[in-house]
C-alpha atoms as a PDB file:
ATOM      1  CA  UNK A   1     -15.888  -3.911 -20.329  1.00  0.00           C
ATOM      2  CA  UNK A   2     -17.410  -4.834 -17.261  1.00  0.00           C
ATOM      3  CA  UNK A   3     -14.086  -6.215 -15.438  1.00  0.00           C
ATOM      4  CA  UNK A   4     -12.725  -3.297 -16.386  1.00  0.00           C
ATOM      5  CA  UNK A   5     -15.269  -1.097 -14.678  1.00  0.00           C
ATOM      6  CA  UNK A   6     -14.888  -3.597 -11.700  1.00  0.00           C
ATOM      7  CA  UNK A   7     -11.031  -2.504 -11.720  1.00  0.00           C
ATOM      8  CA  UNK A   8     -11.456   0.785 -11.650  1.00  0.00           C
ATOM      9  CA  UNK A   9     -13.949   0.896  -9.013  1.00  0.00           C
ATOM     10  CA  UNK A  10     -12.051  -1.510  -6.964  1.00  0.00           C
ATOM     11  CA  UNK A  11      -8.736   0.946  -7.478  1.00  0.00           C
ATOM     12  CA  UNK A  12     -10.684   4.125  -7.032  1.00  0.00           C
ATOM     13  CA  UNK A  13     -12.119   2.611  -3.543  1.00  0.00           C
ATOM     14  CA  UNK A  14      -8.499   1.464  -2.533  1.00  0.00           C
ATOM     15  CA  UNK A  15      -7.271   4.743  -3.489  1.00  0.00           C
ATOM     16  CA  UNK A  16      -9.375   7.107  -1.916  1.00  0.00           C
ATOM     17  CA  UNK A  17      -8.841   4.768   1.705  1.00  0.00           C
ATOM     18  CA  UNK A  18      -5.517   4.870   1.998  1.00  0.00           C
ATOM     19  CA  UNK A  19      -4.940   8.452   0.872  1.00  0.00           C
ATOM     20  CA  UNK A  20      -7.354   8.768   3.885  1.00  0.00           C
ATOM     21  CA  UNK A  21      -5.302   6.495   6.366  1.00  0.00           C
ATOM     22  CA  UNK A  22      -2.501   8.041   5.347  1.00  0.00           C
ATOM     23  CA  UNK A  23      -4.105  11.834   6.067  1.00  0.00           C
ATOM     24  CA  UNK A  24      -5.122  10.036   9.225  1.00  0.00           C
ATOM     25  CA  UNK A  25      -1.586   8.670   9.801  1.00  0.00           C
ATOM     26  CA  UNK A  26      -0.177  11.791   9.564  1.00  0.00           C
ATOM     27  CA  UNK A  27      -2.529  13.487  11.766  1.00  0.00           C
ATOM     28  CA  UNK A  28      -1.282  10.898  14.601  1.00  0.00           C
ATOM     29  CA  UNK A  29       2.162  11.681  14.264  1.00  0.00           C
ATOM     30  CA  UNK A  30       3.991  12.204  17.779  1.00  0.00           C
ATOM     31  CA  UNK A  31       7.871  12.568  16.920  1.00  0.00           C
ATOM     32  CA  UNK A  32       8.468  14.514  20.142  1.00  0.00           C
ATOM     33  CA  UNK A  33       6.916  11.606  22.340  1.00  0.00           C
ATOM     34  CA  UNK A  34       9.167   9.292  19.989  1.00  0.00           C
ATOM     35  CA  UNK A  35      12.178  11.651  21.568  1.00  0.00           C
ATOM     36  CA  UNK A  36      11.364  11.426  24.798  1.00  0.00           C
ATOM     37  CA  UNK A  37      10.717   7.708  24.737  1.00  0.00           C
ATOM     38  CA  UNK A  38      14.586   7.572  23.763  1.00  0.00           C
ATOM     39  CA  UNK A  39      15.644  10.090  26.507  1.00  0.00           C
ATOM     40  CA  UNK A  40      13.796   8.622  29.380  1.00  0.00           C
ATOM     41  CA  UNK A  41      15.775   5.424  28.145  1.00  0.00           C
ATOM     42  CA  UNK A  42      19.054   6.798  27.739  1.00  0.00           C
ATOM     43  CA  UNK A  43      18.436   7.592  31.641  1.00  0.00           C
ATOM     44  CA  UNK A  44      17.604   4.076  32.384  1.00  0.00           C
ATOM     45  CA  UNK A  45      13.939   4.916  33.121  1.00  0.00           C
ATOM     46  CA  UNK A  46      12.050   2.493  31.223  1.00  0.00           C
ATOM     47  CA  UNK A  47       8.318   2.734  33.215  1.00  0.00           C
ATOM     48  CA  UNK A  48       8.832   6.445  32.353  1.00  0.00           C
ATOM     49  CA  UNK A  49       9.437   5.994  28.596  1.00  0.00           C
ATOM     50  CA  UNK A  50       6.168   3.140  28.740  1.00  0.00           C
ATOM     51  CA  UNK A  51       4.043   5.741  30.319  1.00  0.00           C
ATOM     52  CA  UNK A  52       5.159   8.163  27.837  1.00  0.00           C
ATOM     53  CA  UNK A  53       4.299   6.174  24.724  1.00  0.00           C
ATOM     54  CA  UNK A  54       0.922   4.794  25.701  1.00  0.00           C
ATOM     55  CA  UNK A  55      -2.053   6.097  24.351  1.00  0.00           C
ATOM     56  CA  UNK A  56       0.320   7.827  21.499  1.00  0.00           C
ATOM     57  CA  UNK A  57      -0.863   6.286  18.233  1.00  0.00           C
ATOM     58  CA  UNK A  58       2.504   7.258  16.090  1.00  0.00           C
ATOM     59  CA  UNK A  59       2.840   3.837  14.564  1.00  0.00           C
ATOM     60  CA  UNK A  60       6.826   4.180  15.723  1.00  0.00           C
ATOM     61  CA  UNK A  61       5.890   4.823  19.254  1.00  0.00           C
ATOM     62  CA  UNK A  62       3.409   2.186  18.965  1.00  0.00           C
ATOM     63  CA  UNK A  63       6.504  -0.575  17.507  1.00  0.00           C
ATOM     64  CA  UNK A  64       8.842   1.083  20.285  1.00  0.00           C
ATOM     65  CA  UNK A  65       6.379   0.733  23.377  1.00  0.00           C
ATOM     66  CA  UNK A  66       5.614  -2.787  22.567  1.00  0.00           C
ATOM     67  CA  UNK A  67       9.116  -3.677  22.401  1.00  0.00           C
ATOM     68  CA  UNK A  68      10.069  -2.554  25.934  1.00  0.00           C
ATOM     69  CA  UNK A  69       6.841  -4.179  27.005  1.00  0.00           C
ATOM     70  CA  UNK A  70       8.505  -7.368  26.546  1.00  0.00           C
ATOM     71  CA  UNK A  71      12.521  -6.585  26.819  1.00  0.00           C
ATOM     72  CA  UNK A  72      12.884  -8.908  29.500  1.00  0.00           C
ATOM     73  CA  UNK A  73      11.520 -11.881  27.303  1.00  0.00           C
ATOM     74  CA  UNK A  74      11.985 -12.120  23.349  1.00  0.00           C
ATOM     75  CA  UNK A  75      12.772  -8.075  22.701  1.00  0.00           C
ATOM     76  CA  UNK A  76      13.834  -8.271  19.751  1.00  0.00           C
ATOM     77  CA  UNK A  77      10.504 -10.660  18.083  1.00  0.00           C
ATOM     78  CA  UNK A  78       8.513  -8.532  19.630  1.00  0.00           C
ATOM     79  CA  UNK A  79       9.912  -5.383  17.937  1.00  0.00           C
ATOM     80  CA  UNK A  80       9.971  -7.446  14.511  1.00  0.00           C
ATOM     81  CA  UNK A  81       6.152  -8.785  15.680  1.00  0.00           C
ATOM     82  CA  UNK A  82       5.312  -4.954  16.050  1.00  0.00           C
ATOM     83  CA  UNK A  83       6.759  -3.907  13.166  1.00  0.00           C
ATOM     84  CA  UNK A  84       5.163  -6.426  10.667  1.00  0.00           C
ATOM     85  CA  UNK A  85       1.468  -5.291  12.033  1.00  0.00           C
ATOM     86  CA  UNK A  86       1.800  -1.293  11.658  1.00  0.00           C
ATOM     87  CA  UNK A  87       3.413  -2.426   8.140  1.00  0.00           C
ATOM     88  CA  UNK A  88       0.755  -4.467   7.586  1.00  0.00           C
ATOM     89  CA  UNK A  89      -1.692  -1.380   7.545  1.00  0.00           C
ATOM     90  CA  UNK A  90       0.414   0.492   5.347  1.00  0.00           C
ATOM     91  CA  UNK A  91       0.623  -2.406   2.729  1.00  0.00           C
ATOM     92  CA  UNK A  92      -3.406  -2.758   2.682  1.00  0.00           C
ATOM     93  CA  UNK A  93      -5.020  -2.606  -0.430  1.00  0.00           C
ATOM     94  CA  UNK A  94      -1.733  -2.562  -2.557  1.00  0.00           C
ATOM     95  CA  UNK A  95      -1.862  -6.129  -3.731  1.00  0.00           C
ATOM     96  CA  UNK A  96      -5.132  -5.508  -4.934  1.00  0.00           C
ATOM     97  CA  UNK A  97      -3.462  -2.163  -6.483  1.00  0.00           C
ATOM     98  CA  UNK A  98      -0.959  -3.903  -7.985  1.00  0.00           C
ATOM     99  CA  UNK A  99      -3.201  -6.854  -9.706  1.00  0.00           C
ATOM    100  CA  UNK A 100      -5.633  -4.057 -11.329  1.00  0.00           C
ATOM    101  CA  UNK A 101      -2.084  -2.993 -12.660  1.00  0.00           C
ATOM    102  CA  UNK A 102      -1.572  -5.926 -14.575  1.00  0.00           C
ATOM    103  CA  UNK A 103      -4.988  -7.178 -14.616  1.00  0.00           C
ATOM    104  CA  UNK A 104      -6.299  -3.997 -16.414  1.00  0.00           C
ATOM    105  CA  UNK A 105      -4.418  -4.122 -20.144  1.00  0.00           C
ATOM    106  CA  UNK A 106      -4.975  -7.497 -20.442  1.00  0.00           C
ATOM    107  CA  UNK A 107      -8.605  -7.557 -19.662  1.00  0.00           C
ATOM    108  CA  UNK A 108      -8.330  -4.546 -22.279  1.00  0.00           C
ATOM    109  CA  UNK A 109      -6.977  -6.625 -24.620  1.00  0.00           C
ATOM    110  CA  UNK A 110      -9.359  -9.669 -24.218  1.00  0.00           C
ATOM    111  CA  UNK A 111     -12.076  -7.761 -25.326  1.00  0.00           C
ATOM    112  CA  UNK A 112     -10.500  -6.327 -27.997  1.00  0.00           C
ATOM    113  CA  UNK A 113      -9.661 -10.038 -29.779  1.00  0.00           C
ATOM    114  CA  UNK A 114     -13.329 -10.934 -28.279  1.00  0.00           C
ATOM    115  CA  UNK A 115     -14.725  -7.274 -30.165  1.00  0.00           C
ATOM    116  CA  UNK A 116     -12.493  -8.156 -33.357  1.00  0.00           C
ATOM    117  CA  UNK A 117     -13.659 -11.948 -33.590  1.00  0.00           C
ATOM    118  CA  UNK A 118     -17.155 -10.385 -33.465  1.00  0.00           C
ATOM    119  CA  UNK A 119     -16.468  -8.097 -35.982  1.00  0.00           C
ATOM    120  CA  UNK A 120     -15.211 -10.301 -38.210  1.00  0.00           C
ATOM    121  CA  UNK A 121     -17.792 -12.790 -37.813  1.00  0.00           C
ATOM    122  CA  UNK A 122     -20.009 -10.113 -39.420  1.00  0.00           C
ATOM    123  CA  UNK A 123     -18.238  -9.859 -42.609  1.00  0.00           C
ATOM    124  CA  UNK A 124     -19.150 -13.783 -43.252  1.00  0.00           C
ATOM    125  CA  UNK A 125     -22.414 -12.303 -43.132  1.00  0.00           C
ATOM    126  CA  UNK A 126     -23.020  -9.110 -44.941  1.00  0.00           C
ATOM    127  CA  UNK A 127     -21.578  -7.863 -47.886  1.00  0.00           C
ATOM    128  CA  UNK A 128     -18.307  -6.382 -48.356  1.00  0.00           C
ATOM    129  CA  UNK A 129     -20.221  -3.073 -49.702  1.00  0.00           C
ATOM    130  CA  UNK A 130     -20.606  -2.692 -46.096  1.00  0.00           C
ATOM    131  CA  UNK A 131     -17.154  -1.836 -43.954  1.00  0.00           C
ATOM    132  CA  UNK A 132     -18.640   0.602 -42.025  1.00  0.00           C
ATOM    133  CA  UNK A 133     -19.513  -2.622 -39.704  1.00  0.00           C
ATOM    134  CA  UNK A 134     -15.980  -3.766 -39.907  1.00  0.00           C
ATOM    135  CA  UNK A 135     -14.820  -0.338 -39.046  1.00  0.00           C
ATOM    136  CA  UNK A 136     -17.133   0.229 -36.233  1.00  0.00           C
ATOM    137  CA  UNK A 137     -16.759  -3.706 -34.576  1.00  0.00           C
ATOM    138  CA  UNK A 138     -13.188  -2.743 -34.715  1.00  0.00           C
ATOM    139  CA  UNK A 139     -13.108   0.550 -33.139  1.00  0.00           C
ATOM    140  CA  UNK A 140     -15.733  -0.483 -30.711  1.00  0.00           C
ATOM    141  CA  UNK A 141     -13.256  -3.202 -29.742  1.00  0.00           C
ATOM    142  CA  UNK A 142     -10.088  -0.883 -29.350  1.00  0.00           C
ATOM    143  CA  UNK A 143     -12.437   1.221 -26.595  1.00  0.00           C
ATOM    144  CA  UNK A 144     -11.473  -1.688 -24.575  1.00  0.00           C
ATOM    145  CA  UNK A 145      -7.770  -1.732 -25.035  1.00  0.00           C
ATOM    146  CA  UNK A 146      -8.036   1.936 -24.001  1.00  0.00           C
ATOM    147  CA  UNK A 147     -10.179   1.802 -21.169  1.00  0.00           C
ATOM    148  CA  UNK A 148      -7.969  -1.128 -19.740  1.00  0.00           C
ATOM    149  CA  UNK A 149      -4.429   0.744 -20.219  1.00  0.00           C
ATOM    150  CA  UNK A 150      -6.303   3.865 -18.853  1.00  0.00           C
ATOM    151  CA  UNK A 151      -7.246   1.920 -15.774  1.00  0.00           C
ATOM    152  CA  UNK A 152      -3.706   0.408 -15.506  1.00  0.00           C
ATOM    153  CA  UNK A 153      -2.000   3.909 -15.392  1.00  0.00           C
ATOM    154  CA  UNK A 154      -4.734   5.649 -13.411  1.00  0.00           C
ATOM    155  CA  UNK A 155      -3.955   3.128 -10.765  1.00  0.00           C
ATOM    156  CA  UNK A 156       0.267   2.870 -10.954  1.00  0.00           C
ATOM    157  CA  UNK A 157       0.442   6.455  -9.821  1.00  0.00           C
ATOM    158  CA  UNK A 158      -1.062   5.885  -6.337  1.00  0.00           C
ATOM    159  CA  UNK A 159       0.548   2.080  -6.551  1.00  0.00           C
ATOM    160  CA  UNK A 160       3.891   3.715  -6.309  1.00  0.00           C
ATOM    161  CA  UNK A 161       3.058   6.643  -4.229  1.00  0.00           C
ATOM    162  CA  UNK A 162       1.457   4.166  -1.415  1.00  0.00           C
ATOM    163  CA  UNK A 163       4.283   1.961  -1.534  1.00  0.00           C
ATOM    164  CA  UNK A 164       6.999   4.941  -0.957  1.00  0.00           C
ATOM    165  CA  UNK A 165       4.928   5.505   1.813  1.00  0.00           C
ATOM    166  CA  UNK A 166       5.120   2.320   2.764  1.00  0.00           C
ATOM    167  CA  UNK A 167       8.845   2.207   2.692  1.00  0.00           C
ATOM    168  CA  UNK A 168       9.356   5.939   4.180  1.00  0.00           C
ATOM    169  CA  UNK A 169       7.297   4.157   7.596  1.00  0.00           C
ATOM    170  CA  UNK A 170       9.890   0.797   7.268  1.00  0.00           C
ATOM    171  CA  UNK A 171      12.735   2.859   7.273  1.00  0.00           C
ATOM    172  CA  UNK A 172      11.676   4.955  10.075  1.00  0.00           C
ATOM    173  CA  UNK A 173      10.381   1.999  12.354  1.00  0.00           C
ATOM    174  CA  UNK A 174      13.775   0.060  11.639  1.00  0.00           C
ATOM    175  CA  UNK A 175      15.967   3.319  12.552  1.00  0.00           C
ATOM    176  CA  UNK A 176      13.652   3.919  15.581  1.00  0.00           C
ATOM    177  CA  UNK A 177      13.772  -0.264  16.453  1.00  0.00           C
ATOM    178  CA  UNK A 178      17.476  -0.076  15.726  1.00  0.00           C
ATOM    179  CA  UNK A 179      18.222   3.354  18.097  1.00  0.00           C
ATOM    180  CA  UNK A 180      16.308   1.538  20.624  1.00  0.00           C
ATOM    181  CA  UNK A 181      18.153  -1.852  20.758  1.00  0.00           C
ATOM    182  CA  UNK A 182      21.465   0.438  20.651  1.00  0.00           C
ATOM    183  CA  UNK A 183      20.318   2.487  23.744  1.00  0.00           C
ATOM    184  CA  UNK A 184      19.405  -1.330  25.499  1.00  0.00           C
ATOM    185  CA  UNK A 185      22.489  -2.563  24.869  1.00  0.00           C
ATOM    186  CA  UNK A 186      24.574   0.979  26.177  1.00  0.00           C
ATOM    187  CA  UNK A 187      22.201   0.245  29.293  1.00  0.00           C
ATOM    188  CA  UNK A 188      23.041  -3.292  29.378  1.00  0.00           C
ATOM    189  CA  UNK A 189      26.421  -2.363  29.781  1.00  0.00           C
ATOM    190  CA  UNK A 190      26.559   0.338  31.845  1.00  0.00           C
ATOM    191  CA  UNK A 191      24.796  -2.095  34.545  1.00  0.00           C
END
């Protein structure tokens, strides 16, 4: 039962975290500075659109600044370099998530053949007037089970609410990363 506990302290930490990074996240948001990042490039005004996006904390203005930062040298690594490190703080904690997940019902289950070995090992030993003890090694030993599939699905519905998140702030740096490279290469050719 201990491990178990473990678990579910470990996913109730995790959990309560990122529900505050992503409250935190959300609270940073700047999608009009994102907008006039992309018009001050559309006009070919790149120190503009720089001074526009620093100090904003949107993680897409963030991936977007550093990439015209260094357009003259590897643009598109660094937008791939920028990306993987604000995804990186999205995806923190979920591994972790995800092992309790799987971790959980079978650490259930251990202790329920551990609880039922123990159990039995008693009826070598008393009487067989006696199945109360039986009874009440086995149920004692099913507690486990429970508590491990209870820790398993307390933790899957923040798994897969994290990771949408996740995957919502992927598919808005790659449209941002990918508008960007689009307006660079209009510029390129309008030069």
């Amino acid at each position: 039962m201990w491990p178990i506990l473990i678990a579910s302290l470990a996913t109730f930490t995790i959990v309560i975290e990122r529900i505050s990074f992503l409250i935190r996240e959300q609270k940073s948001r700047c999608p009009g500075t994102v907008r006039k990042i992309f018009s001050e490039i559309e006009k070919g005004r790149f120190e503009e659109a720089m001074r526009i996006g620093d100090g904003c904390k949107d993680f897409v203005a963030v991936t977007l600044i550093y990439g015209l930062q260094h357009r003259q040298k590897a643009f598109s690594s660094a937008l791939l370099r920028a990306a993987n490190k604000e995804l990186k703080r999205f995806g923190r904690g979920l591994p972790v998530l995800d092992t309790v997940i799987t971790l959980a019902p079978l650490l259930g289950l251990f202790g329920t053949v551990t609880g039922m070995i123990h159990a039995f090992g008693l009826l070598g030993v008393k009487e067989l007037d006696t199945p109360t003890v039986i009874t009440g090694g086995i149920a004692e030993a099913l507690i486990a089970t429970a508590y491990g599939l209870l820790t398993a699905m307390v933790a899957l519905i923040p798994f897969n609410y994290l990771n949408a998140h996740l995957e919502e702030a992927r598919h808005e740096i790659e449209d941002a990363t990918t508008h960007l490279e689009l307006l660079l290469l209009k510029q390129d050719k309008s030069l």
